[in-house]
PDB file of N, CA and C in Angstrom:
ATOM      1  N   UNK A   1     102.348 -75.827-236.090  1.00  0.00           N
ATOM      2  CA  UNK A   1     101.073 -76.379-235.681  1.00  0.00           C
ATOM      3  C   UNK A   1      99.987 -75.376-236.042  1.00  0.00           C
ATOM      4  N   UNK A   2      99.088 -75.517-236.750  1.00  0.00           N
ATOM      5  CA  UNK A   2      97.852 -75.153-237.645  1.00  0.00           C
ATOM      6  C   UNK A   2      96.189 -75.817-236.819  1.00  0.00           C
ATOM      7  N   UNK A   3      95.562 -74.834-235.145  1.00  0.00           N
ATOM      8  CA  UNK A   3      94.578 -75.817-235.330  1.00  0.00           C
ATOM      9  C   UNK A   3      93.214 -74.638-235.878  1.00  0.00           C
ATOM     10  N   UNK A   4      92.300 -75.252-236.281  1.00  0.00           N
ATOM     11  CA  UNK A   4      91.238 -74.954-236.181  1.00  0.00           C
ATOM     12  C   UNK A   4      90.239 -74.921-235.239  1.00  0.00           C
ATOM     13  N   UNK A   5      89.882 -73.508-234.427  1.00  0.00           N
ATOM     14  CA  UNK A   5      89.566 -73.664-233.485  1.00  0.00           C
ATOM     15  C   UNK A   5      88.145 -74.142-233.431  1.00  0.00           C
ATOM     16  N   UNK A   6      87.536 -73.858-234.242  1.00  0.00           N
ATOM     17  CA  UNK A   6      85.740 -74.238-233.851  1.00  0.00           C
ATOM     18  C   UNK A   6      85.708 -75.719-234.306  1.00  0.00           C
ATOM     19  N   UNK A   7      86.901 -76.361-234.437  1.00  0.00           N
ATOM     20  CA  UNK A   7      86.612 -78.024-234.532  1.00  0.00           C
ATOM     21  C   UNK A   7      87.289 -78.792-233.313  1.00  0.00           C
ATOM     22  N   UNK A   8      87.251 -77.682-232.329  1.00  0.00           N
ATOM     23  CA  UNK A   8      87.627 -78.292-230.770  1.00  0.00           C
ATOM     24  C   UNK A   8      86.988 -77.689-229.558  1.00  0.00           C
ATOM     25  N   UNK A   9      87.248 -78.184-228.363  1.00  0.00           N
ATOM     26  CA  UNK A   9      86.494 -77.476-227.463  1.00  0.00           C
ATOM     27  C   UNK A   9      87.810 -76.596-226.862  1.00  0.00           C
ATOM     28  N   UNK A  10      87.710 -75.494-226.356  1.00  0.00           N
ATOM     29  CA  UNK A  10      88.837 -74.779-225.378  1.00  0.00           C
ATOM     30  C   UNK A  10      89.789 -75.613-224.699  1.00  0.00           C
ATOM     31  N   UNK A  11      89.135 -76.803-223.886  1.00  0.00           N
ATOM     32  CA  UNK A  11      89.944 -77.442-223.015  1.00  0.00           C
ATOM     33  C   UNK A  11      90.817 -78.412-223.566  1.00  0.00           C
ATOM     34  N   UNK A  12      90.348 -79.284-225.341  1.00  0.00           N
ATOM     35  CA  UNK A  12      91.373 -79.146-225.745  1.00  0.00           C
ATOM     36  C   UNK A  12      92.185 -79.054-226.962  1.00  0.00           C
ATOM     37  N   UNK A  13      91.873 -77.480-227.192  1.00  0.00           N
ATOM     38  CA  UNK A  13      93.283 -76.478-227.786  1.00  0.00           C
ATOM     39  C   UNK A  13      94.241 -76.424-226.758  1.00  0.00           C
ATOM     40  N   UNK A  14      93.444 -76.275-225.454  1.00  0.00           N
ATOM     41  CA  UNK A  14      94.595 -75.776-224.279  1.00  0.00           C
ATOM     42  C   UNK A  14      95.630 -77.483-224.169  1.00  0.00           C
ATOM     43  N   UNK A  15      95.217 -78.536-224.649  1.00  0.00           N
ATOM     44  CA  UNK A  15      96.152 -79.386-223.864  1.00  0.00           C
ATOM     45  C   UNK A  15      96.804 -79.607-225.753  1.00  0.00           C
ATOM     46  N   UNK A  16      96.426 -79.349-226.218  1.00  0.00           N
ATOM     47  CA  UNK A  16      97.129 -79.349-227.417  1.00  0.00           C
ATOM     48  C   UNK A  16      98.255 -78.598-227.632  1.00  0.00           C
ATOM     49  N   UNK A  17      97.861 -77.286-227.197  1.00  0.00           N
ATOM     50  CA  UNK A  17      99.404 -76.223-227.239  1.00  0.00           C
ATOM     51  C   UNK A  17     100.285 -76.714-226.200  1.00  0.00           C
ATOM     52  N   UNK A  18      99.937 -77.761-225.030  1.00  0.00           N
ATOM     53  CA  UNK A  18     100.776 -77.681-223.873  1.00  0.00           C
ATOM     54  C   UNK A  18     101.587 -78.812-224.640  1.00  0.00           C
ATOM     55  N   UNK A  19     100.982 -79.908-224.837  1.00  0.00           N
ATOM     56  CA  UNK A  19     101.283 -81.265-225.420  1.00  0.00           C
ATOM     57  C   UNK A  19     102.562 -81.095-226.762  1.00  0.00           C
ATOM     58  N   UNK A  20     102.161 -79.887-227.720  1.00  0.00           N
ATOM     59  CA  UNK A  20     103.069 -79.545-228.787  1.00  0.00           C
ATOM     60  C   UNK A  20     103.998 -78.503-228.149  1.00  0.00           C
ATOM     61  N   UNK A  21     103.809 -78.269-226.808  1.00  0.00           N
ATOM     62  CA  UNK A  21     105.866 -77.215-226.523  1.00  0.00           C
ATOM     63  C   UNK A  21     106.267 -78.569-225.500  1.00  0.00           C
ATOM     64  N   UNK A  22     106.238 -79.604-225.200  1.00  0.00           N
ATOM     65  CA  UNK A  22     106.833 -80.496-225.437  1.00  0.00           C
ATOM     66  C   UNK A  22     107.056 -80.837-224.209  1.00  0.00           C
ATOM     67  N   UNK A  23     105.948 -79.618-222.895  1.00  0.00           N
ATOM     68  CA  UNK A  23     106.517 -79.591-221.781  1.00  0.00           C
ATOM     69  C   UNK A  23     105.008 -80.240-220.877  1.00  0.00           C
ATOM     70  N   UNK A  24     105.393 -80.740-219.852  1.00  0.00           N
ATOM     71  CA  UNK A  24     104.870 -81.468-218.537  1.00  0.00           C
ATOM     72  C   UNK A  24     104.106 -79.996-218.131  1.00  0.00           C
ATOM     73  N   UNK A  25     102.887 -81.081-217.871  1.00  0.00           N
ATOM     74  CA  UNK A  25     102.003 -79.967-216.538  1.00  0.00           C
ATOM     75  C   UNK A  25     102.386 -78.608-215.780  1.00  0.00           C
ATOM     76  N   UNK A  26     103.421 -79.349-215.282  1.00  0.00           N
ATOM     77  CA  UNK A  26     104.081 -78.848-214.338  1.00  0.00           C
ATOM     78  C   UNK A  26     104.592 -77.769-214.610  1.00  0.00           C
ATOM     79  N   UNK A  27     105.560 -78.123-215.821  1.00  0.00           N
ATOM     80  CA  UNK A  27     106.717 -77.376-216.494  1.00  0.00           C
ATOM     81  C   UNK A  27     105.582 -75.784-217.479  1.00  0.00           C
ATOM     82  N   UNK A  28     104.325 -76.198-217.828  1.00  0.00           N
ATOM     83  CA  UNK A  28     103.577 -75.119-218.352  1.00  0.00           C
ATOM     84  C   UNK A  28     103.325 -74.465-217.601  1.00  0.00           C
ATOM     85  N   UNK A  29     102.170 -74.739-216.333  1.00  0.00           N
ATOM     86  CA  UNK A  29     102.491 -74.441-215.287  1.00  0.00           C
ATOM     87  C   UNK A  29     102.798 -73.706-214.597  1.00  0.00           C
ATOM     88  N   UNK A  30     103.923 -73.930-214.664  1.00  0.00           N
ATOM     89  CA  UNK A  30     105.528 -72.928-213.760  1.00  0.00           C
ATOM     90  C   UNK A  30     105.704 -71.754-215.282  1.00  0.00           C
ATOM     91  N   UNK A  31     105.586 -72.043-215.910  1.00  0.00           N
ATOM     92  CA  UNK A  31     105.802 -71.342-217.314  1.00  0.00           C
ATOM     93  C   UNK A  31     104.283 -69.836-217.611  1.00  0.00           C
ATOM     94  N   UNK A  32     103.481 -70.596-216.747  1.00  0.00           N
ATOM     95  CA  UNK A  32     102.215 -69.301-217.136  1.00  0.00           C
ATOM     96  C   UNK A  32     102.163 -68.577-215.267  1.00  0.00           C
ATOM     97  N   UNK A  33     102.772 -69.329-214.404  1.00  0.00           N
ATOM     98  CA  UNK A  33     102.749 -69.114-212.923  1.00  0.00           C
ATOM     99  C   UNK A  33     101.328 -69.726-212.365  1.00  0.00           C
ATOM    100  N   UNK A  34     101.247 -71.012-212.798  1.00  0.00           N
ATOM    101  CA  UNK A  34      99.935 -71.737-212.590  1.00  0.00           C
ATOM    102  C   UNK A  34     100.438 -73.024-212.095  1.00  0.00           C
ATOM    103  N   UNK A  35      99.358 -73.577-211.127  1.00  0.00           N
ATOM    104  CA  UNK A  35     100.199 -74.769-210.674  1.00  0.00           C
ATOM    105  C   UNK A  35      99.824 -75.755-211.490  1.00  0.00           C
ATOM    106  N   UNK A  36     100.193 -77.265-211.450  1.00  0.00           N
ATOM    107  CA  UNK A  36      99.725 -78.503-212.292  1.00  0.00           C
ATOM    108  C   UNK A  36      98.533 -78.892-211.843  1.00  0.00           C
ATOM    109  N   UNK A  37      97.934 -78.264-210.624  1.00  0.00           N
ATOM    110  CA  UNK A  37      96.853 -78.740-210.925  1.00  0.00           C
ATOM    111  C   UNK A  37      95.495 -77.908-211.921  1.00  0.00           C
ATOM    112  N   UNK A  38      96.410 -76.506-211.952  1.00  0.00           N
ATOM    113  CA  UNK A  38      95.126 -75.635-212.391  1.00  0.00           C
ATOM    114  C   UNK A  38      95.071 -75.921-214.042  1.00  0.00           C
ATOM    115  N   UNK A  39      96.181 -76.170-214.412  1.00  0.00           N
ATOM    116  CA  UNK A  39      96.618 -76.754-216.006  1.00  0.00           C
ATOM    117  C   UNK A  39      95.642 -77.951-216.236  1.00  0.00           C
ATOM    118  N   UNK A  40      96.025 -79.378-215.120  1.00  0.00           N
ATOM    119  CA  UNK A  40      94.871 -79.622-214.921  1.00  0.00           C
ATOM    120  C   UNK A  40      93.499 -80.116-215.591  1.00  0.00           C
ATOM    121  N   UNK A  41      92.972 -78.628-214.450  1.00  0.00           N
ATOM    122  CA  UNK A  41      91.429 -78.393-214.754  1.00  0.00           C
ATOM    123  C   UNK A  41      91.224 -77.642-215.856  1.00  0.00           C
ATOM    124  N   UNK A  42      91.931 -76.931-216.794  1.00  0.00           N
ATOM    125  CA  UNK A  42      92.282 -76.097-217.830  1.00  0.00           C
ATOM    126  C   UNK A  42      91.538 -76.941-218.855  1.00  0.00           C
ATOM    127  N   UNK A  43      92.841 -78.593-219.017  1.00  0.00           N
ATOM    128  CA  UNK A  43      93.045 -79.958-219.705  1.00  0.00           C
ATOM    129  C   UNK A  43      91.285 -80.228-219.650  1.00  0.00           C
ATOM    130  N   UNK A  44      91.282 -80.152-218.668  1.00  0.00           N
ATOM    131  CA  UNK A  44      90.007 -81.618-218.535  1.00  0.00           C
ATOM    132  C   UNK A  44      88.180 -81.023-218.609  1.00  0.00           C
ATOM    133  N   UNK A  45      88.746 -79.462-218.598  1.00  0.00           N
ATOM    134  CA  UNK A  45      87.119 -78.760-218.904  1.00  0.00           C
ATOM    135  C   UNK A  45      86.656 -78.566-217.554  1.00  0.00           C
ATOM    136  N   UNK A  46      87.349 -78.712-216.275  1.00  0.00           N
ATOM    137  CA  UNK A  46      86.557 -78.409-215.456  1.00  0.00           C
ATOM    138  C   UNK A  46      87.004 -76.971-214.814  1.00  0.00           C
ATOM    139  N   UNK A  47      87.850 -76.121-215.301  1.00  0.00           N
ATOM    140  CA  UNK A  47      87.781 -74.827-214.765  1.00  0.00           C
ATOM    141  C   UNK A  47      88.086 -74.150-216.425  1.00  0.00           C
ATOM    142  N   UNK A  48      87.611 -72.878-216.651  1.00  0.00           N
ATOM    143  CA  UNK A  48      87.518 -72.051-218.067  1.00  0.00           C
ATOM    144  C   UNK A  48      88.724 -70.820-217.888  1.00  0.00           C
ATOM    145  N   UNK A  49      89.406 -70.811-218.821  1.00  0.00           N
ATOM    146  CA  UNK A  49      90.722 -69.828-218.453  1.00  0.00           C
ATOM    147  C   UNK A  49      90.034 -69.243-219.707  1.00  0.00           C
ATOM    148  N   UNK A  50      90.864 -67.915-219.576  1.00  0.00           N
ATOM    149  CA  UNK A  50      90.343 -66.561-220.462  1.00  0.00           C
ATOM    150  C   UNK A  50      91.333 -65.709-221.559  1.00  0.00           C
ATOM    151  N   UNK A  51      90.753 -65.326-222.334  1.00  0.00           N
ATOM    152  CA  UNK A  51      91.448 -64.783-223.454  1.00  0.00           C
ATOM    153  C   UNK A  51      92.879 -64.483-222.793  1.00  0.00           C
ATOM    154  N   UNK A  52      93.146 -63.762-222.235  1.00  0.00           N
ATOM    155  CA  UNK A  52      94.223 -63.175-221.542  1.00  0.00           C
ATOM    156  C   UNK A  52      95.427 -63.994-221.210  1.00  0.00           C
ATOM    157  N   UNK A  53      94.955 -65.358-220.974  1.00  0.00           N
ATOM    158  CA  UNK A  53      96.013 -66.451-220.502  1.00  0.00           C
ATOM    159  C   UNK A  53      96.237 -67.024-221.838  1.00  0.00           C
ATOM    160  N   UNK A  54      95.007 -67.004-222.730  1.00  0.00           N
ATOM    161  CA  UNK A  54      95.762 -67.178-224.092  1.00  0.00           C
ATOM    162  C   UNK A  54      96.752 -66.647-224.856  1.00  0.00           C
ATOM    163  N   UNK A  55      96.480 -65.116-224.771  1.00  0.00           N
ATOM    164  CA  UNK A  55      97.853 -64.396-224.935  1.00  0.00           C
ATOM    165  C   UNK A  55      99.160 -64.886-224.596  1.00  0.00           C
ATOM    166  N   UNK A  56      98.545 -65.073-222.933  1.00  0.00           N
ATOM    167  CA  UNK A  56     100.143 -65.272-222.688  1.00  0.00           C
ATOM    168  C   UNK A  56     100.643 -66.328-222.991  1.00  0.00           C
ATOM    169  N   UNK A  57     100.319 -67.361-223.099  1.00  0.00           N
ATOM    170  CA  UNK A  57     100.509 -68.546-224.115  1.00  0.00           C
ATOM    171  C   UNK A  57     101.407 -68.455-225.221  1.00  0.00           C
ATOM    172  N   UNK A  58     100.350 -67.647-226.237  1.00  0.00           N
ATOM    173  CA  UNK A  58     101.124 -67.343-227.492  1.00  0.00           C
ATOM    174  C   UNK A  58     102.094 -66.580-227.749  1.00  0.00           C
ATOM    175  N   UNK A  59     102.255 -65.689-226.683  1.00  0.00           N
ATOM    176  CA  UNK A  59     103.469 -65.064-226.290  1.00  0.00           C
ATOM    177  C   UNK A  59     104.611 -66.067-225.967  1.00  0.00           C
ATOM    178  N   UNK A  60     104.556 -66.626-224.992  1.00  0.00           N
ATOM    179  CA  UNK A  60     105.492 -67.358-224.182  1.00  0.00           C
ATOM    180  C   UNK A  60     105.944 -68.315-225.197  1.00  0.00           C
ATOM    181  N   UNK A  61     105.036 -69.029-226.132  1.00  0.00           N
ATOM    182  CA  UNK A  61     105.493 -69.961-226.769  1.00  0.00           C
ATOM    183  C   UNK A  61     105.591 -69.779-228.352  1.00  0.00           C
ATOM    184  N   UNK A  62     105.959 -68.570-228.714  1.00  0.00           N
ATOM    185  CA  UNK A  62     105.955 -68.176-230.091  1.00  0.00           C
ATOM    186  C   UNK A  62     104.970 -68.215-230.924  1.00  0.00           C
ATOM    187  N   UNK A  63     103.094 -68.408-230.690  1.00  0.00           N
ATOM    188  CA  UNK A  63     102.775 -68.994-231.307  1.00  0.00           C
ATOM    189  C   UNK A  63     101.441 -67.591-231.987  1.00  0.00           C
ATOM    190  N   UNK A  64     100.718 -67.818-232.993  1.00  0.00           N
ATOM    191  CA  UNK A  64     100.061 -66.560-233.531  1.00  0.00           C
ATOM    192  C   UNK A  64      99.005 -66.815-233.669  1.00  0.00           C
ATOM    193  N   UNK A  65      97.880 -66.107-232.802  1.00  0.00           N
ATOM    194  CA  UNK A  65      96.266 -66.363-232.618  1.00  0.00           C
ATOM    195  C   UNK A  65      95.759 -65.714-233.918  1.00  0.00           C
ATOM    196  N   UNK A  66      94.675 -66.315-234.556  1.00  0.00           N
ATOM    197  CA  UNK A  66      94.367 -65.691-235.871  1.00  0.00           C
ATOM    198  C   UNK A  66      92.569 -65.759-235.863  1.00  0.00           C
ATOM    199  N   UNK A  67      92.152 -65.262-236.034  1.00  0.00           N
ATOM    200  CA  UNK A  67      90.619 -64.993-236.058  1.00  0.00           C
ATOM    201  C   UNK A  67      90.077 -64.567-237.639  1.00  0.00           C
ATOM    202  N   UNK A  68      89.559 -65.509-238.445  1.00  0.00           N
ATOM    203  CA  UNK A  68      89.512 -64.927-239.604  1.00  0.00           C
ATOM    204  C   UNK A  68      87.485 -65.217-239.746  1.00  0.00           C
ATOM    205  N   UNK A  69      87.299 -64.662-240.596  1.00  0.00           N
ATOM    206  CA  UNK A  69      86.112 -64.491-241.600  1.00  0.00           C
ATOM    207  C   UNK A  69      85.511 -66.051-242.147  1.00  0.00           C
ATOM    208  N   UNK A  70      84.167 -66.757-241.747  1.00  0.00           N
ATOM    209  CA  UNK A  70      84.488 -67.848-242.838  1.00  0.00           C
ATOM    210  C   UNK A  70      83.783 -67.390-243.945  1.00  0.00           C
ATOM    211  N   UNK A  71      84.265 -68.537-244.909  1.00  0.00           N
ATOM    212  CA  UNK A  71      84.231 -68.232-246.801  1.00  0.00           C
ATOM    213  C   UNK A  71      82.976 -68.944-246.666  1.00  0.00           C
TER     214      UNK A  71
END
């Protein structure tokens, strides 16, 4: 999975990475030590999670944050 981030909003890249590891609210969730509802508000734009939980994200789920230059 390849997204481009400045052609989405935060809230959802965040339900995009949850949606592509294949797992329930719940199951992410329990997976970052967050409950389903804070995933949630994550999803839906009404609470802002921070670089840091992105990490752990891409940690947890194999995945590689890339920040490049545009052409």
């Amino acid at each position: 999975m390849k997204i481009i981030a400045n052609n989405y909003r935060a809230n959802e890249i965040f339900r995009m990475i949850r949606e592509n590891s294949g797992k329930t609210q719940t199951e992410f969730g329990a997976m970052l030590g967050k409950t389903r509802n804070a995933i949630q508000y994550y999803e839906y734009g009404q609470r802002n999670f921070d670089f840091e939980l992105l990490l752990k994200i891409a940690e947890k789920e194999n995945l590689i944050i890339t920040i490049e230059t545009k052409k």
